[in-house]
Protein backbone atom coordinates (compact mmCIF):
# COMPACT_ATOMS: atom_id res chain seq x y z
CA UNK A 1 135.91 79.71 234.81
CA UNK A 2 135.04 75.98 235.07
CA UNK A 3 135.12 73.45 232.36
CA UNK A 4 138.30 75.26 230.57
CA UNK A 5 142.21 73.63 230.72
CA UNK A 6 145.02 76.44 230.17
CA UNK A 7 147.97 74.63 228.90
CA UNK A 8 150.82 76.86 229.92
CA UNK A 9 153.90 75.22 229.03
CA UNK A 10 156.58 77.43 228.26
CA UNK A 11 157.30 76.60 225.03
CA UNK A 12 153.88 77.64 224.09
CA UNK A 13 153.72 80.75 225.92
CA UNK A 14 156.96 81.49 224.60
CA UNK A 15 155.92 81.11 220.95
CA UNK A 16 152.47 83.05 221.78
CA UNK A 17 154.41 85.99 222.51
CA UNK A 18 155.92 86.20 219.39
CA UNK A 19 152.89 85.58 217.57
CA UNK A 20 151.27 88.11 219.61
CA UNK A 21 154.01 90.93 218.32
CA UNK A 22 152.63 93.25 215.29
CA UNK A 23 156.01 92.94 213.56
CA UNK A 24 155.77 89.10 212.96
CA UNK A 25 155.89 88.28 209.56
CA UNK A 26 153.22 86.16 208.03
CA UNK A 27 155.36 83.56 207.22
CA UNK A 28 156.32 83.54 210.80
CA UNK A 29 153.16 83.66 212.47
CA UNK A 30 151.73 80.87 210.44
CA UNK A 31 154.60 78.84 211.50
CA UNK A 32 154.14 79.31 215.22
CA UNK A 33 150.21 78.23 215.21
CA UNK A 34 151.46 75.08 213.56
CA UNK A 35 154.10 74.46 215.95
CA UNK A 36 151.91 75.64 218.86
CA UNK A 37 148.90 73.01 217.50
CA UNK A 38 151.66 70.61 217.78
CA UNK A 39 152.05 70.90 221.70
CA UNK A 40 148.14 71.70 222.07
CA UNK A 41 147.30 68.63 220.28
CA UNK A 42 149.27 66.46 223.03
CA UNK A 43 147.32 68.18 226.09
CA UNK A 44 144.28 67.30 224.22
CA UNK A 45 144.39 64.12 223.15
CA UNK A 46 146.24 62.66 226.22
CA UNK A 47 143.23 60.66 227.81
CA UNK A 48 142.58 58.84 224.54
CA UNK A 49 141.58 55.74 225.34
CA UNK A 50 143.96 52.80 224.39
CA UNK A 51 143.84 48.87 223.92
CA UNK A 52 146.80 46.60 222.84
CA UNK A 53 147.80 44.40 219.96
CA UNK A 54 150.08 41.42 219.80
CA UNK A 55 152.89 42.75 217.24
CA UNK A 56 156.41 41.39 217.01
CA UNK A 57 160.06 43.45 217.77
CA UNK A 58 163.03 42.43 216.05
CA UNK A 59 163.65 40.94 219.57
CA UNK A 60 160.00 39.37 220.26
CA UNK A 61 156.38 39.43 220.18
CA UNK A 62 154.74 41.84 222.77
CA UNK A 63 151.08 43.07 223.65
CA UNK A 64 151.32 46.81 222.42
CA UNK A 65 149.42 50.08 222.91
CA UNK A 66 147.55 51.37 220.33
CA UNK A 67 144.45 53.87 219.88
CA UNK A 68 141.09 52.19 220.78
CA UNK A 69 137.94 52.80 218.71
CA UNK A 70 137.23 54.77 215.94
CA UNK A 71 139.69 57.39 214.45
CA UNK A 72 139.26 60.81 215.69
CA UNK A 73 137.69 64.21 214.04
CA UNK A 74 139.57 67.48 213.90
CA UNK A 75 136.61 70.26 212.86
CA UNK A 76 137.95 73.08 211.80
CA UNK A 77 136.33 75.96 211.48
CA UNK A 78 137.00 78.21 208.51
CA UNK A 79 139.08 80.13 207.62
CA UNK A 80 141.38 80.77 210.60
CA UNK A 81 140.73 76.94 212.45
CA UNK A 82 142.83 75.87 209.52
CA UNK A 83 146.37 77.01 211.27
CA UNK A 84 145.29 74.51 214.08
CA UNK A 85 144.34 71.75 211.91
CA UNK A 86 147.56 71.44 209.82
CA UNK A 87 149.55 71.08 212.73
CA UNK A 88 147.46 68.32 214.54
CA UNK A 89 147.11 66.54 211.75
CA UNK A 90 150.69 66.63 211.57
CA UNK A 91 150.64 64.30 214.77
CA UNK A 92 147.45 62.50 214.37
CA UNK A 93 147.48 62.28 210.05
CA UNK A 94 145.25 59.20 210.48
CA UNK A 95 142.32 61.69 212.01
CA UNK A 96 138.94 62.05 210.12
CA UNK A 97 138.47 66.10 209.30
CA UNK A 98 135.23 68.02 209.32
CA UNK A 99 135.10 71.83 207.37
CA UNK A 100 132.88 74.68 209.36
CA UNK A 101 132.62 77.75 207.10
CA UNK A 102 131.24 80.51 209.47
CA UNK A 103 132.51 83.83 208.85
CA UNK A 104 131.40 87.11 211.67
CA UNK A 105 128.60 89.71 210.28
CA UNK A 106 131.06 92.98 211.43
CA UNK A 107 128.10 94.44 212.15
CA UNK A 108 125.80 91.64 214.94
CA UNK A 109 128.79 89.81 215.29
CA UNK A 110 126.51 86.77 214.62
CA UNK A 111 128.04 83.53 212.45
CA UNK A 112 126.62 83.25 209.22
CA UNK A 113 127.22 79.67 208.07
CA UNK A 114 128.18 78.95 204.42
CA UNK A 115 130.16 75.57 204.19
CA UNK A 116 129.51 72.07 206.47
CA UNK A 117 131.23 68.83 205.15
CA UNK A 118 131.42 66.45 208.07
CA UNK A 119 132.28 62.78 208.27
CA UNK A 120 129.12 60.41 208.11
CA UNK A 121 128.85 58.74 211.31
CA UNK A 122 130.14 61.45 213.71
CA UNK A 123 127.99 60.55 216.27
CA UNK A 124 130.36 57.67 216.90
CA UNK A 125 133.70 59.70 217.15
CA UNK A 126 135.21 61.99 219.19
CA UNK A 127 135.53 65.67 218.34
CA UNK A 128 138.25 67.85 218.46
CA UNK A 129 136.51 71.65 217.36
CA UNK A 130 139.51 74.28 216.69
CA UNK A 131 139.60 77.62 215.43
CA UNK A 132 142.25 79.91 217.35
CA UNK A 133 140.24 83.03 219.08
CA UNK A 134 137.77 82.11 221.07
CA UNK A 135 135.90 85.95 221.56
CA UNK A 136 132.03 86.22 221.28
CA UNK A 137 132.20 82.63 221.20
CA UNK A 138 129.70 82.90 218.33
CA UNK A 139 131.23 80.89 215.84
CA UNK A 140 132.48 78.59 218.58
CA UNK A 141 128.93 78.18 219.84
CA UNK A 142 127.17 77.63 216.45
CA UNK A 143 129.68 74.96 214.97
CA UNK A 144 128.97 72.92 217.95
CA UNK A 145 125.21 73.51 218.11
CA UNK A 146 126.00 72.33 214.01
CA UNK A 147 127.72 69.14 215.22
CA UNK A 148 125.47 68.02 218.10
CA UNK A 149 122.43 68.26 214.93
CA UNK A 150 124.34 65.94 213.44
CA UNK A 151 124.57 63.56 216.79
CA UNK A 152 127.97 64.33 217.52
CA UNK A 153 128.12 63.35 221.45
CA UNK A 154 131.79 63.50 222.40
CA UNK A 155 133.61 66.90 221.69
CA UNK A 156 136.29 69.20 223.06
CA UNK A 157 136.98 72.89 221.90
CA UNK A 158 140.49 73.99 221.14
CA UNK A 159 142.01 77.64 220.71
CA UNK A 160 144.95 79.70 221.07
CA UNK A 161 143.56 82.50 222.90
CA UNK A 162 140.51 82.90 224.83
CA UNK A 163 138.07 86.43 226.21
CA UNK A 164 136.44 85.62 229.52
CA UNK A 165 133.08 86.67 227.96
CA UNK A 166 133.96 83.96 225.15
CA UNK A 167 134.24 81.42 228.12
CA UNK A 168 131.16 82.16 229.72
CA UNK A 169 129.06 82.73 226.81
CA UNK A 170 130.53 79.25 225.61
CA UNK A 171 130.10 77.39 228.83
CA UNK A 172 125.88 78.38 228.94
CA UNK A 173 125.34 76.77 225.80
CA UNK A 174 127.66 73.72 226.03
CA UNK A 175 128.50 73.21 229.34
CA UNK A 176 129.21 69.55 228.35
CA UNK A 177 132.09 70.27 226.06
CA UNK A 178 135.59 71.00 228.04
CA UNK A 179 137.49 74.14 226.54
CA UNK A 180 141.23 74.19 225.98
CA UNK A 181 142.98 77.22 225.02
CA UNK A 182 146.76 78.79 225.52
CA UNK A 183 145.91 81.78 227.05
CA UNK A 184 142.78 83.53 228.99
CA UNK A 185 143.02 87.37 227.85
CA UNK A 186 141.46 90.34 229.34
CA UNK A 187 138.33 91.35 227.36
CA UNK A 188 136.89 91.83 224.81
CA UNK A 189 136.88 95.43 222.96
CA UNK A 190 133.55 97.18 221.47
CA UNK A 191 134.00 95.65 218.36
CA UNK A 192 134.60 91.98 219.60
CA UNK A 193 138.13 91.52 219.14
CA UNK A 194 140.40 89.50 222.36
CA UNK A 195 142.52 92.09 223.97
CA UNK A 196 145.58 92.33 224.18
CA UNK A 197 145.07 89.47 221.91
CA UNK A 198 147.13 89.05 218.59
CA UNK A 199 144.20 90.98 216.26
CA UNK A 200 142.61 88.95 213.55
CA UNK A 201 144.18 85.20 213.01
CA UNK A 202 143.26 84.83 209.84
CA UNK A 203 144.25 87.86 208.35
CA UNK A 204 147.49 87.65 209.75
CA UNK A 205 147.52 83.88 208.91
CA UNK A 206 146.92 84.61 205.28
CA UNK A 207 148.42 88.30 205.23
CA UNK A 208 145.02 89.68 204.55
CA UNK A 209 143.32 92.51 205.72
């Protein structure tokens, strides 16, 4: 699988396996996707560029690092990307956000957009995409082939859990956009859902069914 960057820390794998249980409460689950973005959002962002700034210590004046260029975007994409975004922008509150609303036709398993608010000048900003499964890849896939139409250039994908068949359905159409992701599952079942996986994220974000 090229082009993808498990982040395996233990904390995280730790916390995925509790998601991952049926008997997690709501509550509890939504909780542990924040805290999970939180350590995510550090593997992702850690080649930011950086410049420095003169600024002054209560002990003296210093040439400091700071973030270079234009604030960041997080996209999320709707609903489920949500549990991803609150906890990055815990870190990084600063960061520019852009809404997807895809949702999965049960039946194709094809997105079917209905929502797209995006920052004007995206084309100059780098692009964090998240939404936690990635499965078909079919959502992934059209809220970057959404992005790019609006000239965004420099993007990443993040998830909690990834399919194999996700990956590689993902890495044909953008092979120029790097993949991070918790976990690499099995496979996929008939009806497109990661296995063993953690079932559907947003339902069990939101207690829905």
């Amino acid at each position: 699988m090229n082009n993808i960057t498990v982040v395996d820390h233990p904390l995280i794998q730790h916390k995925l396996t509790i998601m991952r249980d049926q008997e997690t409460s709501t509550a509890s689950f939504r909780r542990l996707l924040r805290e999970i973005a939180h350590l995510l959002c550090y593997e992702v962002t850690r080649d930011l560029q950086l410049e420095t700034k003169t600024i002054r210590t209560p002990m003296e004046e210093m040439q400091a690092p700071t973030l270079k260029g234009k604030k960041l975007v997080f996209a999320s994409i709707l609903r489920a990307g949500n549990g991803l975004l609150e906890g990055m922008l815990d870190l990084v509150p600063a960061a520019r956000v852009a809404h997807i609303g895809l949702y999965r036709d049960h039946d194709t398993l094809q997105p079917v957009e209905y929502y797209f608010k995006a920052p004007s000048d995206i084309a100059d900003r780098f692009i964090i995409v998240v939404d936690p499964m990635l499965a078909t890849a079919n959502s992934a896939i059209a809220a970057i082939d959404r992005l790019k139409g609006r000239g965004a250039n420099n993007l990443r994908f993040l998830c909690l859990l990834a399919a194999p068949e996700g990956i590689a359905a993902f890495n044909k159409a953008h092979p120029d956009v790097p993949v991070f992701t918790a976990a690499v599952d099995s496979h996929l079942n008939d009806k497109g859902y990661i296995v063993p996986g953690l079932g559907d994220a947003g339902d069990r974000m939101y207690g829905t069914r």
